[in-house]
PDB file of N, CA and C in Angstrom:
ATOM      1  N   UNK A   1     128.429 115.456 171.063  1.00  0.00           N
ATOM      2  CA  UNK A   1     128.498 116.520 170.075  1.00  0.00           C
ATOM      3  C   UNK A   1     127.309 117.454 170.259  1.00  0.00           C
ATOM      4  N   UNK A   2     128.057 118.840 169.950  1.00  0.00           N
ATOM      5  CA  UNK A   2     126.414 120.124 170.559  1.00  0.00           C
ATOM      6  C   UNK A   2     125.653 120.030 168.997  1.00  0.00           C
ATOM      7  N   UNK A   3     124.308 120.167 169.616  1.00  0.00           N
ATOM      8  CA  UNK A   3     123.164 120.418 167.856  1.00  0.00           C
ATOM      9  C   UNK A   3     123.659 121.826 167.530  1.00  0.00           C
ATOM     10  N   UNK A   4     123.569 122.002 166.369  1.00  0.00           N
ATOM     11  CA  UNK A   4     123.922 123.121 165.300  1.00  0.00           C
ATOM     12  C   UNK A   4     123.066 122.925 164.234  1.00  0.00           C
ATOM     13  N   UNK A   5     122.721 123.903 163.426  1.00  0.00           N
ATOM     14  CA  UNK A   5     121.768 123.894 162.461  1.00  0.00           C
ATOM     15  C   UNK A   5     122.135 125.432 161.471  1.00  0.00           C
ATOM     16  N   UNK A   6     121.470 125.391 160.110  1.00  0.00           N
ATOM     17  CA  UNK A   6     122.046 126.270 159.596  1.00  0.00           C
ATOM     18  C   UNK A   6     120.497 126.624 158.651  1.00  0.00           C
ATOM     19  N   UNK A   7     120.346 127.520 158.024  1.00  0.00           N
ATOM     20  CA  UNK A   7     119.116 127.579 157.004  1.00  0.00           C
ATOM     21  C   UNK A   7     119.199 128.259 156.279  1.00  0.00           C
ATOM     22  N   UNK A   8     119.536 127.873 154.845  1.00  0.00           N
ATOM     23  CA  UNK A   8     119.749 128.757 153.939  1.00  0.00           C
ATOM     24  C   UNK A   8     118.864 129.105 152.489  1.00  0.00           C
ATOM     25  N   UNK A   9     117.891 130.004 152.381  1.00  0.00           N
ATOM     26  CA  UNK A   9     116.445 130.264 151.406  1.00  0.00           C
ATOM     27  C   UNK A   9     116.838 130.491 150.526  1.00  0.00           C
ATOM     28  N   UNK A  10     116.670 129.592 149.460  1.00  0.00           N
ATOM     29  CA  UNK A  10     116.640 128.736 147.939  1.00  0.00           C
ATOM     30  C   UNK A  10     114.939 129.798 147.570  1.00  0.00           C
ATOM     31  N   UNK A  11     115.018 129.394 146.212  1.00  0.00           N
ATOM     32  CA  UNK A  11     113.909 130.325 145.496  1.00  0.00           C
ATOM     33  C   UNK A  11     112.355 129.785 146.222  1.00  0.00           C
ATOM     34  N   UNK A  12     112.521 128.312 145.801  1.00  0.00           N
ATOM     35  CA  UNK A  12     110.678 127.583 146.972  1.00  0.00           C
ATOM     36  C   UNK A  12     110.787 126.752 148.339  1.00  0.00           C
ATOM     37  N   UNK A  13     112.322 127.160 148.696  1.00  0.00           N
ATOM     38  CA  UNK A  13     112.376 126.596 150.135  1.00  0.00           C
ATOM     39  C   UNK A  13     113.419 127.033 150.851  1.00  0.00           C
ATOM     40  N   UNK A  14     113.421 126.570 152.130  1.00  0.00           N
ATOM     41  CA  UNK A  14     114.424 126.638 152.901  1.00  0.00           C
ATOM     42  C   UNK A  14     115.005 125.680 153.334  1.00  0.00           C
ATOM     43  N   UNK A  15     116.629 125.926 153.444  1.00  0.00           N
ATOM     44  CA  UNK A  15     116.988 124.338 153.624  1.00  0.00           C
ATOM     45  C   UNK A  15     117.806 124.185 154.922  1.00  0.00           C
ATOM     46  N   UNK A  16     117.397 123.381 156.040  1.00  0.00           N
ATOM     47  CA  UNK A  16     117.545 123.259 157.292  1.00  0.00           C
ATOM     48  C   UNK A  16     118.515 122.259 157.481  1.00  0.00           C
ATOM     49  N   UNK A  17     119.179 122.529 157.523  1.00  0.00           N
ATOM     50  CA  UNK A  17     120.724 121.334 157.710  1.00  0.00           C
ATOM     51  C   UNK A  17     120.646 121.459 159.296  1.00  0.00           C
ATOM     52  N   UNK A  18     120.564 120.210 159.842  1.00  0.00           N
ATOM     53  CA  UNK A  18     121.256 119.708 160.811  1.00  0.00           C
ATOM     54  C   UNK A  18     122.026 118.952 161.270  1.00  0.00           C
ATOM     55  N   UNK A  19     123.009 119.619 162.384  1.00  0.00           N
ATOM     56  CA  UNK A  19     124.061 118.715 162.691  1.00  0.00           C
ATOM     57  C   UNK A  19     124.086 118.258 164.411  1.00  0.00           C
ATOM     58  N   UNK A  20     124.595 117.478 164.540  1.00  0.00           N
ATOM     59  CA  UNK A  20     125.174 116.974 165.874  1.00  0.00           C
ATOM     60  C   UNK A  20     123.618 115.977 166.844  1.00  0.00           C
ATOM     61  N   UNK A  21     124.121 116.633 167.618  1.00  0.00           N
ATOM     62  CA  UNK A  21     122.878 115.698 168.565  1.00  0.00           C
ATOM     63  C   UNK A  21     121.857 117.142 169.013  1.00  0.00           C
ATOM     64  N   UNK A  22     120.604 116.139 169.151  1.00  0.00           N
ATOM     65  CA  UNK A  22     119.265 117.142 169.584  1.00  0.00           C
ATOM     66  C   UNK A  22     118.211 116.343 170.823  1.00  0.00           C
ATOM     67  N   UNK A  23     118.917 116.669 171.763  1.00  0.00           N
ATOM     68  CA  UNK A  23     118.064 115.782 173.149  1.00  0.00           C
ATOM     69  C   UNK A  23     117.995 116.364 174.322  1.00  0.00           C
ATOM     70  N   UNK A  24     118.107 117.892 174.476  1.00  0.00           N
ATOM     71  CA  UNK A  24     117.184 118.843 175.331  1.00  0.00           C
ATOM     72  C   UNK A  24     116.947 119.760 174.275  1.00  0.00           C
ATOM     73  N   UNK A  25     115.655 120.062 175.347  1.00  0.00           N
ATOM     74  CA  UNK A  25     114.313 121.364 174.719  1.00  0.00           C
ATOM     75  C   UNK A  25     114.920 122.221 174.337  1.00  0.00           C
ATOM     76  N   UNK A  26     115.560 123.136 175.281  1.00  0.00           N
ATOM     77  CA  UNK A  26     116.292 124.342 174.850  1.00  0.00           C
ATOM     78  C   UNK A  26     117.379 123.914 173.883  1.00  0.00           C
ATOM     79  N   UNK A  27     118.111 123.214 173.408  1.00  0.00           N
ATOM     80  CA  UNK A  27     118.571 123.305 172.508  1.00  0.00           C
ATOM     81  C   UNK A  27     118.450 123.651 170.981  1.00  0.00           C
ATOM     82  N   UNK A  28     116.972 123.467 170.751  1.00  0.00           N
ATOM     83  CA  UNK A  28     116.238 124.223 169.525  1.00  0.00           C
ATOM     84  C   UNK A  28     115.981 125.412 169.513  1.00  0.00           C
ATOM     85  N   UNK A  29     116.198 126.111 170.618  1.00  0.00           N
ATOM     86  CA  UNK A  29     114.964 127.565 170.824  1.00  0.00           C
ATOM     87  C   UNK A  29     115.388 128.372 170.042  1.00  0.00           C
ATOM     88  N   UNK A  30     117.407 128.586 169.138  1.00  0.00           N
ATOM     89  CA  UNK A  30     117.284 129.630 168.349  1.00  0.00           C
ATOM     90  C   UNK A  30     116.604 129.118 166.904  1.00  0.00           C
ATOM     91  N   UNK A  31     116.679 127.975 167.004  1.00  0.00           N
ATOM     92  CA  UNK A  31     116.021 127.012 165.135  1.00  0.00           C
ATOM     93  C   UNK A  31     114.623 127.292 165.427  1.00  0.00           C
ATOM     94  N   UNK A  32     113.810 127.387 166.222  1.00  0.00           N
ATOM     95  CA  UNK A  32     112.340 127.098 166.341  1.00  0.00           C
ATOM     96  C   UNK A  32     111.900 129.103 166.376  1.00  0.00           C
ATOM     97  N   UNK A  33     113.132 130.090 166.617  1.00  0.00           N
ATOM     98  CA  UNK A  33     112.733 131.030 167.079  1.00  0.00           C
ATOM     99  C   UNK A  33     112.456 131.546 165.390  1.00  0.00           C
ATOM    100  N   UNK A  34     113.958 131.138 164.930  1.00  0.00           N
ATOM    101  CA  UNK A  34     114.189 131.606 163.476  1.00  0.00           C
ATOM    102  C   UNK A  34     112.988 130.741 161.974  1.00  0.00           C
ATOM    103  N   UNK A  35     112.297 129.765 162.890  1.00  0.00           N
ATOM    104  CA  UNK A  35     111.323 129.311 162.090  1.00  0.00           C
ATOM    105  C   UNK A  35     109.993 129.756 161.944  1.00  0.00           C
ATOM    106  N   UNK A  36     109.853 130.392 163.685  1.00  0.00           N
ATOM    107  CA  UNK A  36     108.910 130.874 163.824  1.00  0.00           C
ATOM    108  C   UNK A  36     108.309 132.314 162.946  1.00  0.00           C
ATOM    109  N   UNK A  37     109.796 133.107 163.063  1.00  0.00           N
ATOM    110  CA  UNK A  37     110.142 134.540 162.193  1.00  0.00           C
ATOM    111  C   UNK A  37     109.560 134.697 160.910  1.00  0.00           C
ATOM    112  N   UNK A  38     109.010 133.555 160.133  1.00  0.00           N
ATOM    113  CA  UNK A  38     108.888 133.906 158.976  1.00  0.00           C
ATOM    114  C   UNK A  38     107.573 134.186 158.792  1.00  0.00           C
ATOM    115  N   UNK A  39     107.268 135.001 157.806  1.00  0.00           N
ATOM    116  CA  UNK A  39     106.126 136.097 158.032  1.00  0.00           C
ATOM    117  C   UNK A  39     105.469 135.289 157.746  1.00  0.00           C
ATOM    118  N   UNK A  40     103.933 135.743 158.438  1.00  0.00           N
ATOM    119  CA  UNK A  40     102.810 135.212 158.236  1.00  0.00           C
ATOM    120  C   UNK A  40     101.879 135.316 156.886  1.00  0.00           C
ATOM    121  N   UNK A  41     101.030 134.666 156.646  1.00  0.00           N
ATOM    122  CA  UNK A  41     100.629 134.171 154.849  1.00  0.00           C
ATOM    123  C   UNK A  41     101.808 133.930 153.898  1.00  0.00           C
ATOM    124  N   UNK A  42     102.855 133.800 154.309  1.00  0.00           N
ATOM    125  CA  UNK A  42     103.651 133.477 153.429  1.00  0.00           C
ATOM    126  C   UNK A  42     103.731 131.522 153.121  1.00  0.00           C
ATOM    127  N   UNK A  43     104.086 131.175 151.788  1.00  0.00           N
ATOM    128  CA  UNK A  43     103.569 129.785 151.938  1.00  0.00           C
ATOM    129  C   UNK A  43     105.139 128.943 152.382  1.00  0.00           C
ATOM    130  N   UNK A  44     105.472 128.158 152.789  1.00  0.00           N
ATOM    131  CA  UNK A  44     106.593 128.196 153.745  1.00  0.00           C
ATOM    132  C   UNK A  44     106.826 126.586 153.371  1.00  0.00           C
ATOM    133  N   UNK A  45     108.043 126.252 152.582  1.00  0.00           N
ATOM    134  CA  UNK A  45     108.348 125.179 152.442  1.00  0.00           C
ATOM    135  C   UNK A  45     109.725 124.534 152.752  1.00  0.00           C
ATOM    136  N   UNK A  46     109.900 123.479 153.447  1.00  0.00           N
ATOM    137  CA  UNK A  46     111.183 123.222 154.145  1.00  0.00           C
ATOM    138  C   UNK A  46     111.903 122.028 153.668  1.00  0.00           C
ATOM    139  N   UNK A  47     113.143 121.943 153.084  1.00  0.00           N
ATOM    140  CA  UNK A  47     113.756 120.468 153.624  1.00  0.00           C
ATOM    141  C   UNK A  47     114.704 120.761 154.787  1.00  0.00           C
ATOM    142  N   UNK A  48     114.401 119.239 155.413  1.00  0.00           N
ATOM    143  CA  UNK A  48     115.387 119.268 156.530  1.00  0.00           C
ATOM    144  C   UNK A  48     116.716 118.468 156.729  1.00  0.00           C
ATOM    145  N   UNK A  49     117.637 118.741 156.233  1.00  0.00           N
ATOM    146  CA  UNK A  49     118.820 117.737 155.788  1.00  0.00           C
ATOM    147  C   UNK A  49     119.175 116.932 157.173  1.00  0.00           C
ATOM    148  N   UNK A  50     119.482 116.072 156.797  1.00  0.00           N
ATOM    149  CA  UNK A  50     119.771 115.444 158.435  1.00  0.00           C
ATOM    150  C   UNK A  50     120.957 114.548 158.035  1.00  0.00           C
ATOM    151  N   UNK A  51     121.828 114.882 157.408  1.00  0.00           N
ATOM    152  CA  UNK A  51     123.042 114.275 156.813  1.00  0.00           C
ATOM    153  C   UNK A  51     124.038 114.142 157.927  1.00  0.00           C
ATOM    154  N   UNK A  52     124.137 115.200 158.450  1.00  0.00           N
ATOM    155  CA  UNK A  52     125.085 115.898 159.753  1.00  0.00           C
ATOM    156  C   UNK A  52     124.773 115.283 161.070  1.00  0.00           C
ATOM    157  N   UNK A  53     123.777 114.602 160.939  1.00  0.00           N
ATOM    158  CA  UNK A  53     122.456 114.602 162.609  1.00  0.00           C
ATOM    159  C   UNK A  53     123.027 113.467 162.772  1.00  0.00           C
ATOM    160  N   UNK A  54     123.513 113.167 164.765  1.00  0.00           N
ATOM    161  CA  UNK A  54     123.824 111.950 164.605  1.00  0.00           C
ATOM    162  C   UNK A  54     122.268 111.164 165.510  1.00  0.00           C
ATOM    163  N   UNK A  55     122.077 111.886 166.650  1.00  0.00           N
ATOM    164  CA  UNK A  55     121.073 111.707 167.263  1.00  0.00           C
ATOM    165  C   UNK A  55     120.130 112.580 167.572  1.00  0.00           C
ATOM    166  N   UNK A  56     118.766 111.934 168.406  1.00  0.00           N
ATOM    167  CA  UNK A  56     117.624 112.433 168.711  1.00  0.00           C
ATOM    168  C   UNK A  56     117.157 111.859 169.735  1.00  0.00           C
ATOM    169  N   UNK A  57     116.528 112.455 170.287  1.00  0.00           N
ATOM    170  CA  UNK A  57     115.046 111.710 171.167  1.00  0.00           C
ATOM    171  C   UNK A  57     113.698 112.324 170.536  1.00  0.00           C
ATOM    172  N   UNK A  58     113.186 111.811 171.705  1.00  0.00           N
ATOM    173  CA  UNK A  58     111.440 112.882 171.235  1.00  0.00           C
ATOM    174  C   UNK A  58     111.651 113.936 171.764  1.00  0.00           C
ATOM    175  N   UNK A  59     112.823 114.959 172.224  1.00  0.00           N
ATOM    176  CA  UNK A  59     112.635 116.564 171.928  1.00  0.00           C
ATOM    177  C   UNK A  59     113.018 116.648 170.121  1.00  0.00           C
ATOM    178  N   UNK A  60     113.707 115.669 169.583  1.00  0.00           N
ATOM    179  CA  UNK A  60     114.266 116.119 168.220  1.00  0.00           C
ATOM    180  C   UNK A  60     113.076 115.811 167.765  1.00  0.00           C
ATOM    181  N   UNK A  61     112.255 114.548 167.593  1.00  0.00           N
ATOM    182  CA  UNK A  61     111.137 114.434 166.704  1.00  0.00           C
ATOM    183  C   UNK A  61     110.311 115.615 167.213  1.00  0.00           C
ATOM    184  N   UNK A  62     109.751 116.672 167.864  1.00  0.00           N
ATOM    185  CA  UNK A  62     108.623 116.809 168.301  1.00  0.00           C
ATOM    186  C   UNK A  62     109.241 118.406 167.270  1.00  0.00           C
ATOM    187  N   UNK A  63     110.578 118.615 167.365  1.00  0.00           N
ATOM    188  CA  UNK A  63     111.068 119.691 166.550  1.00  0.00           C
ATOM    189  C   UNK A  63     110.982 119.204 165.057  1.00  0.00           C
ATOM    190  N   UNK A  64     110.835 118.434 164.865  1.00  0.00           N
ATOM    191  CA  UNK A  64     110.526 118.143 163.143  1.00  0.00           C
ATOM    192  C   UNK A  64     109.223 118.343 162.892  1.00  0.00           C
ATOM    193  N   UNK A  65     108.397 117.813 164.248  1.00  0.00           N
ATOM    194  CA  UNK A  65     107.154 117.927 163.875  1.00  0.00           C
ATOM    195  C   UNK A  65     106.221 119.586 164.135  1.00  0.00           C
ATOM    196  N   UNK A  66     106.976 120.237 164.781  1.00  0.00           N
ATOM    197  CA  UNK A  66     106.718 121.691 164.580  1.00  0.00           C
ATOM    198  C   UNK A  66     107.098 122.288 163.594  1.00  0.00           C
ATOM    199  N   UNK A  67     108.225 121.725 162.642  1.00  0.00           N
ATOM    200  CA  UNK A  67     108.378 122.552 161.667  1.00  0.00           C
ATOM    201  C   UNK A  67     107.504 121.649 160.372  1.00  0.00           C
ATOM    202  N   UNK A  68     107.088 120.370 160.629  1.00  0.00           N
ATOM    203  CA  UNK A  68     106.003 120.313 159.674  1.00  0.00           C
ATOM    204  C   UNK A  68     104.780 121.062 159.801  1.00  0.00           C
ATOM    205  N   UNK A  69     104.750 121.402 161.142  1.00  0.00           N
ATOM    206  CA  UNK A  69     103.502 121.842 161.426  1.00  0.00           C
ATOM    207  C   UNK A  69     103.065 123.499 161.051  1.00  0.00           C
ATOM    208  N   UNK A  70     104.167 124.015 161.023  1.00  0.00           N
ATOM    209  CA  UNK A  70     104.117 125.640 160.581  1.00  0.00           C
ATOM    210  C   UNK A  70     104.243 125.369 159.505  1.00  0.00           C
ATOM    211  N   UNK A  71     104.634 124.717 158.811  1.00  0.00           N
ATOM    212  CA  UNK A  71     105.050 124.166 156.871  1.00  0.00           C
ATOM    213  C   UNK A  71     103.505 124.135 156.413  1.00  0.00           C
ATOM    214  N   UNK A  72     102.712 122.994 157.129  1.00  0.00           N
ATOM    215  CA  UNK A  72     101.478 123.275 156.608  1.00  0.00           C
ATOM    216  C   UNK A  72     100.616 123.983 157.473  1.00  0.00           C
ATOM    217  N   UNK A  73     100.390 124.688 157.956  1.00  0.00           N
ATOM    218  CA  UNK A  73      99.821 125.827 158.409  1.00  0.00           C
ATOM    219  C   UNK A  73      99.617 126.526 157.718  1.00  0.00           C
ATOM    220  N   UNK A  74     100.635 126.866 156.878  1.00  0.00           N
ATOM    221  CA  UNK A  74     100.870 128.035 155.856  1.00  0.00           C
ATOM    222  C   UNK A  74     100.620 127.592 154.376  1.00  0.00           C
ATOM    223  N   UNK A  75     100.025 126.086 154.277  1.00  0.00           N
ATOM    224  CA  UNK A  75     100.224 125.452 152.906  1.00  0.00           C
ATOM    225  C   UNK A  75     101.215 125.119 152.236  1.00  0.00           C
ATOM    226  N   UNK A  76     102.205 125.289 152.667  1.00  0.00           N
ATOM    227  CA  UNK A  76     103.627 124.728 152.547  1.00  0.00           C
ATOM    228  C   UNK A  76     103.339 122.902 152.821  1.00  0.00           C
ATOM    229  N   UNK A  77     105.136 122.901 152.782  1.00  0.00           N
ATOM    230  CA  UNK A  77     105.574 121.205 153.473  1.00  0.00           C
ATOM    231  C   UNK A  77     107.037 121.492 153.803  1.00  0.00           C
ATOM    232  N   UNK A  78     106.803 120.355 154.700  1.00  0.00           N
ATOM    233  CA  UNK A  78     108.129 119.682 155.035  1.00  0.00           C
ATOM    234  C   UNK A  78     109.028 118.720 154.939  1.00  0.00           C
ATOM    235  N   UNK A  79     109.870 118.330 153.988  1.00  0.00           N
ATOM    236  CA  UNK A  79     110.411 116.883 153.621  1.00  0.00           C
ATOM    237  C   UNK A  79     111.944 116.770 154.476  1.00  0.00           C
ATOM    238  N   UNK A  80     111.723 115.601 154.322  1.00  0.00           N
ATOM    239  CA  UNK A  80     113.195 115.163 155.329  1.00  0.00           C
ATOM    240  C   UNK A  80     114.241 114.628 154.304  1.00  0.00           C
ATOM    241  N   UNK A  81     115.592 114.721 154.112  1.00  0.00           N
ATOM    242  CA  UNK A  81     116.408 113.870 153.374  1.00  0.00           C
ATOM    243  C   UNK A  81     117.323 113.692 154.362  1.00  0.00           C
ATOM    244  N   UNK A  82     118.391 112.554 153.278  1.00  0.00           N
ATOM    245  CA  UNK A  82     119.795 112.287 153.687  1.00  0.00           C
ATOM    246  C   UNK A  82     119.945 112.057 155.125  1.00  0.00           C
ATOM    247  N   UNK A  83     118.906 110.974 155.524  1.00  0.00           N
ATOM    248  CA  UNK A  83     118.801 110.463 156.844  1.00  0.00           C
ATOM    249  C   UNK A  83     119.476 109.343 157.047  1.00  0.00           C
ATOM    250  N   UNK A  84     120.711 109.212 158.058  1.00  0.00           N
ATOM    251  CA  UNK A  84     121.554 108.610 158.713  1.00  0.00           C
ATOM    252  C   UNK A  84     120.220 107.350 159.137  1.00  0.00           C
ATOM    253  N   UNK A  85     121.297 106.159 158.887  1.00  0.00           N
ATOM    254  CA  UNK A  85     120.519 104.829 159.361  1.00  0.00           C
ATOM    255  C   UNK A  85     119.490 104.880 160.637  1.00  0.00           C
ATOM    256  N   UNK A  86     120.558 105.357 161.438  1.00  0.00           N
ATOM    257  CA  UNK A  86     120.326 105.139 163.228  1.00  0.00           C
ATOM    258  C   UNK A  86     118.700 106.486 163.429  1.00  0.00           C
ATOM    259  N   UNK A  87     118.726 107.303 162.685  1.00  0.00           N
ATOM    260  CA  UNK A  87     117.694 108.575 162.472  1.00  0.00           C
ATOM    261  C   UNK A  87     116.281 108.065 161.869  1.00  0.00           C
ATOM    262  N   UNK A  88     116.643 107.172 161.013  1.00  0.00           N
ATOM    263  CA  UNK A  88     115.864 106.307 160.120  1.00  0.00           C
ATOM    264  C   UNK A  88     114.953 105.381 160.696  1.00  0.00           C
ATOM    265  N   UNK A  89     116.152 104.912 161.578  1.00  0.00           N
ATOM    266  CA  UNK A  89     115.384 103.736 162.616  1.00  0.00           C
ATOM    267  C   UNK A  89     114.505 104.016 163.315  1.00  0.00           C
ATOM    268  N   UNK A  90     114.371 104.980 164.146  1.00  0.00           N
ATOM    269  CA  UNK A  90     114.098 106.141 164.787  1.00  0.00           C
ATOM    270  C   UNK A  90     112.438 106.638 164.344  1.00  0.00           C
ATOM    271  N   UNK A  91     112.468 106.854 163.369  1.00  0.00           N
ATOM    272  CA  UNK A  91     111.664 107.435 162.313  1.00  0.00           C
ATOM    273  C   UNK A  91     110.314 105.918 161.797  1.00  0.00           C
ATOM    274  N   UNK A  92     111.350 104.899 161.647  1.00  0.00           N
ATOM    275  CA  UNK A  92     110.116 103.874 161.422  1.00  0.00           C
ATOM    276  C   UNK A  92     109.517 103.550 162.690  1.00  0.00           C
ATOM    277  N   UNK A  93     110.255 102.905 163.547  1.00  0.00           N
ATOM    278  CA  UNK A  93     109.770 102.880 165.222  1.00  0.00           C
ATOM    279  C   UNK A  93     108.607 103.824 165.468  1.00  0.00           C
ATOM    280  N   UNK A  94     108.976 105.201 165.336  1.00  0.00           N
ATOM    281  CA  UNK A  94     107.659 106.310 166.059  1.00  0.00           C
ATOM    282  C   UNK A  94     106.218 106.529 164.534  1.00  0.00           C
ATOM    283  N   UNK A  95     106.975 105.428 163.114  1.00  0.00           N
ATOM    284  CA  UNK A  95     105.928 105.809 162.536  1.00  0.00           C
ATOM    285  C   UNK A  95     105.770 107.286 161.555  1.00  0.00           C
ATOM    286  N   UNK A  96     106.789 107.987 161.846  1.00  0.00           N
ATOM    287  CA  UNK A  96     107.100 109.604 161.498  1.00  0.00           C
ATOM    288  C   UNK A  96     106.867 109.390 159.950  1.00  0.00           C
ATOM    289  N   UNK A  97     107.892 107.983 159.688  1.00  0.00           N
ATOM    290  CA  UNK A  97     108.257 108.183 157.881  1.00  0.00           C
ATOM    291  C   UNK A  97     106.764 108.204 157.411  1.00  0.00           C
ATOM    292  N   UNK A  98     105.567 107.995 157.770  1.00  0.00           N
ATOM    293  CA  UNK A  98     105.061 107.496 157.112  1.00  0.00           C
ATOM    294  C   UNK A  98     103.983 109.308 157.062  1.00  0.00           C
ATOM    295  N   UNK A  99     104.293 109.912 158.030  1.00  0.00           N
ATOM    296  CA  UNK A  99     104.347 111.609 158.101  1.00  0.00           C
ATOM    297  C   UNK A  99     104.934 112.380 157.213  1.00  0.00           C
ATOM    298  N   UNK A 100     106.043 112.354 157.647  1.00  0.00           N
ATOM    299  CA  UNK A 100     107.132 113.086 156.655  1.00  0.00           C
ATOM    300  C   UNK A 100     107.442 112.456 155.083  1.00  0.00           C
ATOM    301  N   UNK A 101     107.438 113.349 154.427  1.00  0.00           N
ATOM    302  CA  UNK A 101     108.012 112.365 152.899  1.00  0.00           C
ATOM    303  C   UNK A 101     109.334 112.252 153.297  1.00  0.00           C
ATOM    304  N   UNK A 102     110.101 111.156 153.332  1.00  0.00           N
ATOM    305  CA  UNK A 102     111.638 111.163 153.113  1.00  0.00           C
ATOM    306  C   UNK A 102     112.451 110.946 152.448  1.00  0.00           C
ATOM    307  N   UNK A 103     112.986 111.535 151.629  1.00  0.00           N
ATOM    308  CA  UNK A 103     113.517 111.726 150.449  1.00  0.00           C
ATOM    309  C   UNK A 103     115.449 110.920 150.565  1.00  0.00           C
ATOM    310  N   UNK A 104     115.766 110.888 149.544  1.00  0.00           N
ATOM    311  CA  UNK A 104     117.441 110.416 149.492  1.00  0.00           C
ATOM    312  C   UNK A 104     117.728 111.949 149.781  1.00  0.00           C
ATOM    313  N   UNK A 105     118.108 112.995 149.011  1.00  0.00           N
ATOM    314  CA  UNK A 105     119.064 114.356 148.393  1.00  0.00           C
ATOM    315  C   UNK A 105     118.249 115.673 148.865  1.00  0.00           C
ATOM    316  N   UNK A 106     118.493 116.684 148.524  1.00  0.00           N
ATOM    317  CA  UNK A 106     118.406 117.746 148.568  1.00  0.00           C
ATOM    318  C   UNK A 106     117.365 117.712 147.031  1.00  0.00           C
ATOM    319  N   UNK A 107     118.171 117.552 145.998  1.00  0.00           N
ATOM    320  CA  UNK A 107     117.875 117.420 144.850  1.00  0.00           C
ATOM    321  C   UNK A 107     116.549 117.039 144.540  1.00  0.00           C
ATOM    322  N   UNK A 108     116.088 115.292 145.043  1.00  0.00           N
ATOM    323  CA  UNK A 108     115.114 115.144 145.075  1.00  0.00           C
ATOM    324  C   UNK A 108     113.615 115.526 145.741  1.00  0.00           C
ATOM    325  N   UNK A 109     114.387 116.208 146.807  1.00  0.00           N
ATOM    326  CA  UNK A 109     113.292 116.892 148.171  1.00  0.00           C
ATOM    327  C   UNK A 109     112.801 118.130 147.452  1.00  0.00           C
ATOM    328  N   UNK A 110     113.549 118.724 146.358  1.00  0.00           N
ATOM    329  CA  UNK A 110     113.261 120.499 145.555  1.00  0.00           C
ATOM    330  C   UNK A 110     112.265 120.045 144.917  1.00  0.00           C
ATOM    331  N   UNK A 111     112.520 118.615 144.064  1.00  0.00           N
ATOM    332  CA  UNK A 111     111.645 118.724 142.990  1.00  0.00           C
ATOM    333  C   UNK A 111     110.141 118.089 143.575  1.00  0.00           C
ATOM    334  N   UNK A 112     110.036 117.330 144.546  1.00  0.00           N
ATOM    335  CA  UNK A 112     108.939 117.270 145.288  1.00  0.00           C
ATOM    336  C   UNK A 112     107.762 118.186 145.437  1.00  0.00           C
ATOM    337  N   UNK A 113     108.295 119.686 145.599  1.00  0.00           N
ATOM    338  CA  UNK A 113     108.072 120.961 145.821  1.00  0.00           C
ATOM    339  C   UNK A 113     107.036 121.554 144.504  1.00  0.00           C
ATOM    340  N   UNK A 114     107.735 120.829 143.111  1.00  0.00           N
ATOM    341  CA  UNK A 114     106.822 121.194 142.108  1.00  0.00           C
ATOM    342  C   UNK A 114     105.924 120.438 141.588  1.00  0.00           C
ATOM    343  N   UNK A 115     105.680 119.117 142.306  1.00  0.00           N
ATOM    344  CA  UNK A 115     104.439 118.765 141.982  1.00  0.00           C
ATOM    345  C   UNK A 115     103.280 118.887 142.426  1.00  0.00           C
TER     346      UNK A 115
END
């Protein structure tokens, strides 16, 4: 299955749905181009749905970890939800969860945002 991704800006975030598989480089370059786009001093906060996502390697983690990384750059964050088991696994193995907040919902990842 090809990666696809979508991002749609909510009032204190943006919400990064991904789908399919993410295991070459170039396969991010229009998500990383359109992440990059967002203006500078602006404070930049992300969830990244991964409901849709079936797989990864370390090109997919290293793309989560650039978009945590422009998240706080800017004083923002980045939270992860609705992570598929096999993504999860993934995630404790490299140690990430303990990086990323990972949330169940969408729902719960917003309100994160206001504390």
């Amino acid at each position: 299955m090809e990666f696809g991704y979508n991002i749609t800006k909510k009032d204190t975030y943006s919400l990064i749905k991904l789908n399919g598989n993410l295991i070459e480089k170039n396969q991010a370059n229009d998500l990383m181009y359109e992440i990059d786009a967002h203006p500078e001093g602006s404070r930049l906060n992300f969830i990244i749905d991964l409901s849709s996502f079936q797989y990864m390697n370390s090109t997919g983690l290293n793309v989560l970890l650039n978009i945590l990384s422009k998240a706080r750059k800017s004083g923002g964050e980045a939270v992860i939800c609705a992570v598929p088991e096999k993504i999860n696994s993934l995630l404790v193995i490299t140690k990430l969860n303990n990086v990323f907040s990972v949330l169940e919902n969408e729902e719960e990842a917003s309100k994160s945002f206001a504390n």
